[in-house]
Protein backbone atom coordinates (compact mmCIF):
# COMPACT_ATOMS: atom_id res chain seq x y z
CA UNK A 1 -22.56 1.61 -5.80
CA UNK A 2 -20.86 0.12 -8.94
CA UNK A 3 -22.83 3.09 -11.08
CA UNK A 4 -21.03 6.00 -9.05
CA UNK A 5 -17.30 4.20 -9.58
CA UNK A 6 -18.30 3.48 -12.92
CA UNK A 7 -19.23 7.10 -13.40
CA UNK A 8 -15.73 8.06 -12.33
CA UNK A 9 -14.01 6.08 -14.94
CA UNK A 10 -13.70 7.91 -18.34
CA UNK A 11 -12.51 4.96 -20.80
CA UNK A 12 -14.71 2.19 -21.84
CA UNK A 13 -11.86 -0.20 -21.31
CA UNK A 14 -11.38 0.80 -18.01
CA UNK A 15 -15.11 0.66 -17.70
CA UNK A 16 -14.93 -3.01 -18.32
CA UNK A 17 -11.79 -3.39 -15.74
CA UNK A 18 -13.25 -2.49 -13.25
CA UNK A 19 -16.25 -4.51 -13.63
CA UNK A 20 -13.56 -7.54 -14.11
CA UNK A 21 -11.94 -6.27 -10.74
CA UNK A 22 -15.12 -5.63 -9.16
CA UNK A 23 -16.65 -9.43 -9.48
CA UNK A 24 -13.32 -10.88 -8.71
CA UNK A 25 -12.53 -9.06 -5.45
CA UNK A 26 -15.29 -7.72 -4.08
CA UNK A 27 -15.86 -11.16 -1.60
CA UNK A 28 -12.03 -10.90 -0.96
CA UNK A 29 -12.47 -7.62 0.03
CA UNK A 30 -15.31 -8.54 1.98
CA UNK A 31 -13.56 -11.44 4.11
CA UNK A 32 -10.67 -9.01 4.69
CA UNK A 33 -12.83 -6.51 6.24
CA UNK A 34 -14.62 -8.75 8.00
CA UNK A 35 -11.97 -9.91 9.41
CA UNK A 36 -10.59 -6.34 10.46
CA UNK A 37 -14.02 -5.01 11.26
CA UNK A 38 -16.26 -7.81 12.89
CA UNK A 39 -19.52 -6.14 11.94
CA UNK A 40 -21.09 -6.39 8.14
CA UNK A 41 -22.20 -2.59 7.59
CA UNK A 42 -18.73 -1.66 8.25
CA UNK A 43 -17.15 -3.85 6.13
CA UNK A 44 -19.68 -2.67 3.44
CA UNK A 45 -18.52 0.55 3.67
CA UNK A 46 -15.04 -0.37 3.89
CA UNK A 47 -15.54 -2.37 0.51
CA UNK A 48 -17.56 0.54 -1.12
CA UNK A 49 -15.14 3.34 -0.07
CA UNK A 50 -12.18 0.80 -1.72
CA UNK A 51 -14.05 0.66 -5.02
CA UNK A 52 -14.22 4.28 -4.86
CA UNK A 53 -10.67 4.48 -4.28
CA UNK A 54 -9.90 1.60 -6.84
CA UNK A 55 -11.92 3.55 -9.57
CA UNK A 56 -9.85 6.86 -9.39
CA UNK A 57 -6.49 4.46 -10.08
CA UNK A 58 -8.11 2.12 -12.52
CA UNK A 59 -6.00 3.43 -15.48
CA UNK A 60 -3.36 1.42 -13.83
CA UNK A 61 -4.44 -1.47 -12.89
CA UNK A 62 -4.13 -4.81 -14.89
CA UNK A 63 -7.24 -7.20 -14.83
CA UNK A 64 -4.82 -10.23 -14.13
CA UNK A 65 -1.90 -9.64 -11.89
CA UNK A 66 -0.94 -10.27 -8.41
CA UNK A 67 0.08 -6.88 -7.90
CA UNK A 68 -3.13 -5.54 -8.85
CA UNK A 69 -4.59 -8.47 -5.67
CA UNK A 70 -2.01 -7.59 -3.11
CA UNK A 71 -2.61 -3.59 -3.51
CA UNK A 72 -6.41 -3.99 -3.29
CA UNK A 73 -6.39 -6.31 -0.44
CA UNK A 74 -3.72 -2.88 1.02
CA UNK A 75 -6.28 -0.90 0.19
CA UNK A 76 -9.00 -2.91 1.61
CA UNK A 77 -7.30 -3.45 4.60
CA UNK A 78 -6.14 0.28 5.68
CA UNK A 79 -9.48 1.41 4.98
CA UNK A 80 -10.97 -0.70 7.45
CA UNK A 81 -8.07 -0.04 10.02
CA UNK A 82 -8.49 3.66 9.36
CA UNK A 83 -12.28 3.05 10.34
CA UNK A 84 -11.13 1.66 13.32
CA UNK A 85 -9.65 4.49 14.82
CA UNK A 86 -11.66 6.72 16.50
CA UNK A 87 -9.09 9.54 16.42
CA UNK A 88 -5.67 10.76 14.59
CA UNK A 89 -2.55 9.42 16.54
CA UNK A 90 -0.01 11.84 15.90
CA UNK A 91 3.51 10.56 14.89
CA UNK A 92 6.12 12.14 17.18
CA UNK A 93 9.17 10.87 15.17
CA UNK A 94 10.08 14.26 13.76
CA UNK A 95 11.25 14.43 9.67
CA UNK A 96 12.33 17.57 8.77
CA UNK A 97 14.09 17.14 5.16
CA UNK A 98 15.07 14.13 3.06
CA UNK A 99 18.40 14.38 4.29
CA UNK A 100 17.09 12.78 7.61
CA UNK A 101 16.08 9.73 5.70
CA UNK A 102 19.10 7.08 5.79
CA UNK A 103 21.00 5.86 2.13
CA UNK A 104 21.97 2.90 1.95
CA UNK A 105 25.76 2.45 1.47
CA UNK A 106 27.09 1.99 -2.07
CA UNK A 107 28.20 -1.95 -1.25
CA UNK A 108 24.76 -2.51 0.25
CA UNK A 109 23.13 -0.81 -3.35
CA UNK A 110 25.48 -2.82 -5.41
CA UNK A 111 24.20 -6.41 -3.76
CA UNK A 112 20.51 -5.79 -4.31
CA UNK A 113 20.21 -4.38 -7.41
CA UNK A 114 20.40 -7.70 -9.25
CA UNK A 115 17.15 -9.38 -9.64
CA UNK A 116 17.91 -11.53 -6.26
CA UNK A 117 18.52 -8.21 -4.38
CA UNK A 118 15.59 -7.07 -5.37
CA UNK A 119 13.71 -10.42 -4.46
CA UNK A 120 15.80 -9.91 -1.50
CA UNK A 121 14.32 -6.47 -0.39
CA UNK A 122 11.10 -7.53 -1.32
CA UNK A 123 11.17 -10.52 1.25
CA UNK A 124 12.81 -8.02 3.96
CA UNK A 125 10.05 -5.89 3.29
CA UNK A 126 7.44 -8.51 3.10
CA UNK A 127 8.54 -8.79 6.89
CA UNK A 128 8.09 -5.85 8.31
CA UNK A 129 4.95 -4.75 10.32
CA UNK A 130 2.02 -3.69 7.69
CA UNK A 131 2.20 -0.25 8.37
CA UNK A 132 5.45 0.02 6.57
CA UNK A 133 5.30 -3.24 4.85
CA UNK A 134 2.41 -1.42 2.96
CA UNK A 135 3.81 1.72 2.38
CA UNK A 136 7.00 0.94 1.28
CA UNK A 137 5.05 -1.79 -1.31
CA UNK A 138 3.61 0.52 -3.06
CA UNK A 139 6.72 3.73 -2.95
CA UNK A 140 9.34 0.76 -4.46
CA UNK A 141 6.75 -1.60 -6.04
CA UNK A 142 3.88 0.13 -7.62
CA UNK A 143 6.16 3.73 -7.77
CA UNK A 144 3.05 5.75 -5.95
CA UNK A 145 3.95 9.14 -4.48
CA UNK A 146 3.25 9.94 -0.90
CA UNK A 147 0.25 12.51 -2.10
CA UNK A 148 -0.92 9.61 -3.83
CA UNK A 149 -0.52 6.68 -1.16
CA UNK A 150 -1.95 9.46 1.47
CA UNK A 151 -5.10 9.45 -1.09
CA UNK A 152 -5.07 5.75 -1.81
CA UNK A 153 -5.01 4.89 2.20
CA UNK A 154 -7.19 7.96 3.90
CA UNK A 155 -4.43 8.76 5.75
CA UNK A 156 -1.72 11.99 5.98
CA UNK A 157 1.03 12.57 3.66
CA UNK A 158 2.84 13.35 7.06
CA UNK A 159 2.04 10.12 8.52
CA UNK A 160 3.16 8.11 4.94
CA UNK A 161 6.54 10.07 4.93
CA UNK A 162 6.78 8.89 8.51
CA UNK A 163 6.05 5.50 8.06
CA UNK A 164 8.41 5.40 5.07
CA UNK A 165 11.37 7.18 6.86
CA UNK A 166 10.79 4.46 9.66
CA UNK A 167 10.60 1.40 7.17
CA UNK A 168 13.74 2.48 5.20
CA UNK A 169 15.48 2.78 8.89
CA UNK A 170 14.30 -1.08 9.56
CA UNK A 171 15.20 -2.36 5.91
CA UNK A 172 18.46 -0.72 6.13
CA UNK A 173 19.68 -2.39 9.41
CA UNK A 174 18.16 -5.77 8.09
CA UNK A 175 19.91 -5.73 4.87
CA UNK A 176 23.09 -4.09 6.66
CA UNK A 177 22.74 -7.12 9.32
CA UNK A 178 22.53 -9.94 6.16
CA UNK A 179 25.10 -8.23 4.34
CA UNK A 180 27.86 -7.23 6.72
CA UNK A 181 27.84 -11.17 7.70
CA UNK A 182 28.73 -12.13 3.68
């Protein structure tokens, strides 16, 4: 399994990366499917389809950062719940332009862009459910796309934009909630 991700990956550097990333994780990963799955050929899979994932995006990675551990354990973790699903729920919340998705207020944007704001709407994010808590981690975090998140997490750009239009809705009435009371 290592050979095919390892035949993905162009530069030697990266080569040696993901090797790095591949001895530190993989039992991690494991556990975390485990616990999702409940059945050890799954969770293989799971693990092995992650690799795969984590070998198209190695180029920007870092060997030794907790960013690098939180988004594999994401990936880990949606591509066992994707497994789990026998069959595509569609979303019914209906996005038809980015106008529909809500801005903050200016006042609200001026209070978290200072490092604490941002700590701030990292914490408020951290406590959302995990299907936008993920999402929006890696949009405002790690700056992915929604074609690339869709990639990274087997699932529809559709359903990401979704999810993303519905997180922004919750963080926006959490931080107008904390804010409004200052």
């Amino acid at each position: 399994m290592i050979g095919i991700c390892l035949a993905l990956i162009d530069e030697p550097s990266d080569k040696e990366k993901f090797i790095y990333i591949y001895k530190k994780y993989k039992s991690q990963m494991m556990n975390k499917a485990m616990s999702i799955l409940h059945n050890h050929a799954l969770s293989e899979e799971a693990v092995q389809e992650s690799f795969l994932k984590i070998a198209k995006i190695i180029s920007q990675l870092s060997e030794n950062d907790d960013k690098t551990a939180a988004l594999i354990l994401i990936i880990v973790r949606n591509i066992s719940l994707n497994m789990i699903k026998s069959e595509h729920i569609n979303e019914t919340e209906s996005l038809t332009s980015k106008e529909d998705i809500p801005d903050l207020s200016l006042d609200i944007l001026k209070k978290i862009i200072s490092q604490d704001g941002y700590n701030e709407l990292i914490a408020v994010i951290s406590g959302t459910d995990h299907i936008y808590r993920d999402i929006m981690i890696m949009k405002i975090v790690y700056g992915y796309e929604c074609d690339e998140i869709s990639q990274i997490l087997g699932i529809p750009k559709r359903t990401v934009e979704t999810r993303l239009y519905r997180g922004r809705k919750i963080i926006r009435r959490k931080l107008e909630e904390k804010y409004e009371n200052e």
